[in-house]
N, C-alpha and C. Protein backbone atom coordinates (compact mmCIF):
# COMPACT_ATOMS: atom_id res chain seq x y z
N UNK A 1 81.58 117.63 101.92
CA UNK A 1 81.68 117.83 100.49
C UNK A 1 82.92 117.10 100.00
N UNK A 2 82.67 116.45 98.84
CA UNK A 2 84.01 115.44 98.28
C UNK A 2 83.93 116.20 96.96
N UNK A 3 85.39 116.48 96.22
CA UNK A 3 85.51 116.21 94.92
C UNK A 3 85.60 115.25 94.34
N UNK A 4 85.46 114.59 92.87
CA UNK A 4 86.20 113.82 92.55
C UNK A 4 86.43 114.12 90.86
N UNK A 5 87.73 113.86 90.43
CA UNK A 5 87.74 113.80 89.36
C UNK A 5 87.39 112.48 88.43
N UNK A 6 87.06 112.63 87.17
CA UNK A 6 86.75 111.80 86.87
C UNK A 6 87.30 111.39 85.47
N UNK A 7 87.73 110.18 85.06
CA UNK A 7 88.12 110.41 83.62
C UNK A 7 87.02 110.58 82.42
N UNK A 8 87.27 111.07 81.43
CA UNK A 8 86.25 111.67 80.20
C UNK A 8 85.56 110.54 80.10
N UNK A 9 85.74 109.48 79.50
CA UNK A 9 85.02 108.49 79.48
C UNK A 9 83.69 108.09 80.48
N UNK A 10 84.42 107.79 81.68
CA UNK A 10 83.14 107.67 82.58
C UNK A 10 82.68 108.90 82.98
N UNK A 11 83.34 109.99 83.72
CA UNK A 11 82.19 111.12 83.01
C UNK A 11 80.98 111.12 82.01
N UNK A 12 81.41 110.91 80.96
CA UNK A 12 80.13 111.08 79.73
C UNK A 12 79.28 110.19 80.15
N UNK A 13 79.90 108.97 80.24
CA UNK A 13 78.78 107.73 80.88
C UNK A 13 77.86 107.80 82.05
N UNK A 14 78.20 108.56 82.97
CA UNK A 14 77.62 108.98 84.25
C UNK A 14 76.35 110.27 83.51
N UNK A 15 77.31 111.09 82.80
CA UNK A 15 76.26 112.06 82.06
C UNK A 15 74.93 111.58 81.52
N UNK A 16 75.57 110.57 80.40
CA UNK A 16 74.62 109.94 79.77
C UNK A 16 73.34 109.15 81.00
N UNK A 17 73.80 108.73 81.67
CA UNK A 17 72.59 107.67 82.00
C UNK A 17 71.53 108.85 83.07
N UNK A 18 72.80 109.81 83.71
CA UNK A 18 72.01 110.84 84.51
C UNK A 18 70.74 111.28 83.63
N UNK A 19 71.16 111.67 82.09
CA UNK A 19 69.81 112.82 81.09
C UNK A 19 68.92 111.35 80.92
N UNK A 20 69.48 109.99 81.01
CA UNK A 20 68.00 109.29 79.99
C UNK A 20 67.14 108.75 81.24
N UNK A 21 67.44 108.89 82.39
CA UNK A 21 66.89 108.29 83.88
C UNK A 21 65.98 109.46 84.69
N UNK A 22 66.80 110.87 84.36
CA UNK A 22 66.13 112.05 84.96
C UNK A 22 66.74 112.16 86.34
N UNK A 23 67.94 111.99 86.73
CA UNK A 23 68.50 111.60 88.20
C UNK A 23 70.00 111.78 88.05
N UNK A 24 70.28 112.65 89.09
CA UNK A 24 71.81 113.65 89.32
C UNK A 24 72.79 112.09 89.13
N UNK A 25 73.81 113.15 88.89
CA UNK A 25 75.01 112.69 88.97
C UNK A 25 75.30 112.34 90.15
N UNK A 26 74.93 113.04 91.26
CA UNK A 26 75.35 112.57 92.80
C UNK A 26 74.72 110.99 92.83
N UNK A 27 73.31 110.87 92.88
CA UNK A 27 72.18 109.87 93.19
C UNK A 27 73.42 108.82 93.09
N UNK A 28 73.78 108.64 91.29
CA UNK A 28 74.49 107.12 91.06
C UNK A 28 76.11 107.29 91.46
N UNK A 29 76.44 108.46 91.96
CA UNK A 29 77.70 108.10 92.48
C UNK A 29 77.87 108.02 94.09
N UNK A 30 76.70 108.25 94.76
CA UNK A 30 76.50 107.79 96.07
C UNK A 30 75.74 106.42 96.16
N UNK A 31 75.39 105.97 94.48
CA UNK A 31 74.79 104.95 95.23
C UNK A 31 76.04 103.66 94.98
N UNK A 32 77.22 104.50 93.91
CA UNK A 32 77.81 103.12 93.44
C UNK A 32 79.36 103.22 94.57
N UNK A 33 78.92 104.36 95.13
CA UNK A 33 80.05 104.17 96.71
C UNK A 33 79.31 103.70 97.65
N UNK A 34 77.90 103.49 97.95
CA UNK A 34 77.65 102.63 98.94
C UNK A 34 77.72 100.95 98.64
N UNK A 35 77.64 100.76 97.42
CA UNK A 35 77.72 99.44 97.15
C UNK A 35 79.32 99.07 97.05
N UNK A 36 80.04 99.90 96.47
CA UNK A 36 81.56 99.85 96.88
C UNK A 36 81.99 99.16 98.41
N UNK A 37 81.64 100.45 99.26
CA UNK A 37 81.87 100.31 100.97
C UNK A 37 81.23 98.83 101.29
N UNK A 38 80.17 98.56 100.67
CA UNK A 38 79.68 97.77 101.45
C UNK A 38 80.66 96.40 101.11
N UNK A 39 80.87 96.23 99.92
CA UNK A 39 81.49 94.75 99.51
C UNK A 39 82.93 94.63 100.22
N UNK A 40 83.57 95.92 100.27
CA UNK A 40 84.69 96.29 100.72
C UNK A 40 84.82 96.21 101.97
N UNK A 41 83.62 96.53 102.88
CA UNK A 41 83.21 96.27 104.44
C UNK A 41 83.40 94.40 104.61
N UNK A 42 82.91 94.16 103.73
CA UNK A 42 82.29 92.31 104.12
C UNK A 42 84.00 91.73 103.52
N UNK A 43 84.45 92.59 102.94
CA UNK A 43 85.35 91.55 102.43
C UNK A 43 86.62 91.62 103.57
N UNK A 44 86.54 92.65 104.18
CA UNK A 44 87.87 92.95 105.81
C UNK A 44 86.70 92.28 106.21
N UNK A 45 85.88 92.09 106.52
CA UNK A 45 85.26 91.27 107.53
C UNK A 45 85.83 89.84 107.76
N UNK A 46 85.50 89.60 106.36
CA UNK A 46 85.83 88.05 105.64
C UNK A 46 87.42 87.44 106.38
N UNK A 47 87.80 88.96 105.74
CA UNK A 47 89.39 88.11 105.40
C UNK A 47 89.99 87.98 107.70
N UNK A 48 89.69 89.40 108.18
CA UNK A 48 89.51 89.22 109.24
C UNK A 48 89.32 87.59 110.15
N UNK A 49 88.26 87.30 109.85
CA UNK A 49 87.51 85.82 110.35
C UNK A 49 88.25 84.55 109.61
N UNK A 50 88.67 84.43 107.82
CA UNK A 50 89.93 83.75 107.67
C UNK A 50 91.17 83.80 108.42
N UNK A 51 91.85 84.77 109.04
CA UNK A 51 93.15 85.00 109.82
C UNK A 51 93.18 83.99 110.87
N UNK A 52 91.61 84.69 111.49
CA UNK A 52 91.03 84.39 112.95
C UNK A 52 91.02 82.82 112.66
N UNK A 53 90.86 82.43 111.74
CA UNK A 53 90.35 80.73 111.61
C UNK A 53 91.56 80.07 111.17
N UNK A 54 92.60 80.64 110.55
CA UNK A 54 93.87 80.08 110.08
C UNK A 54 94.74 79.80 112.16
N UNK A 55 94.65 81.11 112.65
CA UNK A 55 95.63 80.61 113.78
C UNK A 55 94.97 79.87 114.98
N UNK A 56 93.58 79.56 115.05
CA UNK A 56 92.90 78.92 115.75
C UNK A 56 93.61 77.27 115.22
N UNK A 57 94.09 76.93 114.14
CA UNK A 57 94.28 75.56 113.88
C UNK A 57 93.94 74.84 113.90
N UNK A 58 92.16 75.13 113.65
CA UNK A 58 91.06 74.29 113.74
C UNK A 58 91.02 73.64 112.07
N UNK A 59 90.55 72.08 112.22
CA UNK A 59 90.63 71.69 110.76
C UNK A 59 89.00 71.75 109.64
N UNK A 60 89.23 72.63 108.53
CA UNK A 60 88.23 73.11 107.51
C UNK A 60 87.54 71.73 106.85
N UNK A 61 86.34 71.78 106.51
CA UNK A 61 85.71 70.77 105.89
C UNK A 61 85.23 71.20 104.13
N UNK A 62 85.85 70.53 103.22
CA UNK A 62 85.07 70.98 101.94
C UNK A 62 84.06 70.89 101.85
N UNK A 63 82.85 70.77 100.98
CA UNK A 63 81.37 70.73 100.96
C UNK A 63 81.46 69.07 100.60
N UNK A 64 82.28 68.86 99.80
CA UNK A 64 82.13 67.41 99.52
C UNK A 64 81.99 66.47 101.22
N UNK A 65 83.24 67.21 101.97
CA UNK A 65 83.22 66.15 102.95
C UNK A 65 81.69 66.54 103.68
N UNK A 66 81.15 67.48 103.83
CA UNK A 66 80.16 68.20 104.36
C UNK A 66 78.96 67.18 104.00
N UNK A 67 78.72 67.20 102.88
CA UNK A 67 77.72 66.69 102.32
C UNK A 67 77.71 65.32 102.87
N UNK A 68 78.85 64.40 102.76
CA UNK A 68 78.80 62.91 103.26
C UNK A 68 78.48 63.04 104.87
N UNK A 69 78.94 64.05 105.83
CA UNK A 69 78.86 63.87 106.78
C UNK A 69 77.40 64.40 107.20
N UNK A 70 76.44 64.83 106.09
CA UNK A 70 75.22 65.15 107.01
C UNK A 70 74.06 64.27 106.28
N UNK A 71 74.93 63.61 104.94
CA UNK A 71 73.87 62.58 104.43
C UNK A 71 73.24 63.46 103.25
N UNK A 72 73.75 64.88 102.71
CA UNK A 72 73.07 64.73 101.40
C UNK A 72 73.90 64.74 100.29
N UNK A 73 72.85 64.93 99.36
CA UNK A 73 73.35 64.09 97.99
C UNK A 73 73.38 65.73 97.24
């Protein structure tokens, strides 16, 4: 079980869309913390694998050079 408080504003807004949809307050606040976690998951992923690629001292290719080197336009 989590609390959370919420400010008045988004409160009402969460209210509101809960009465015109027919669907709890939980539904869209579990669904807008799984989409939270998830971007938040990929983005330590991300930055993780940047670190990993900065001290490897391997050299990065832009798309421009990318593109010339595989021939498209």
């Amino acid at each position: 079980m989590l609390a959370v408080r919420l400010p008045e504003a988004l409160e009402n807004r969460l209210t509101a869309l809960s009465a015109k949809t027919q669907r709890s307050k939980s539904f869209y606040v579990k669904k807008a913390l799984e989409r939270l976690l998830e971007e938040e998951e990929d983005y330590a992923d991300a930055l993780v694998s940047y670190e990993e690629y900065l001290r490897s001292g391997k050299k990065g290719y832009s798309l421009e050079e990318m593109k010339q080197r595989h021939g498209v336009e």
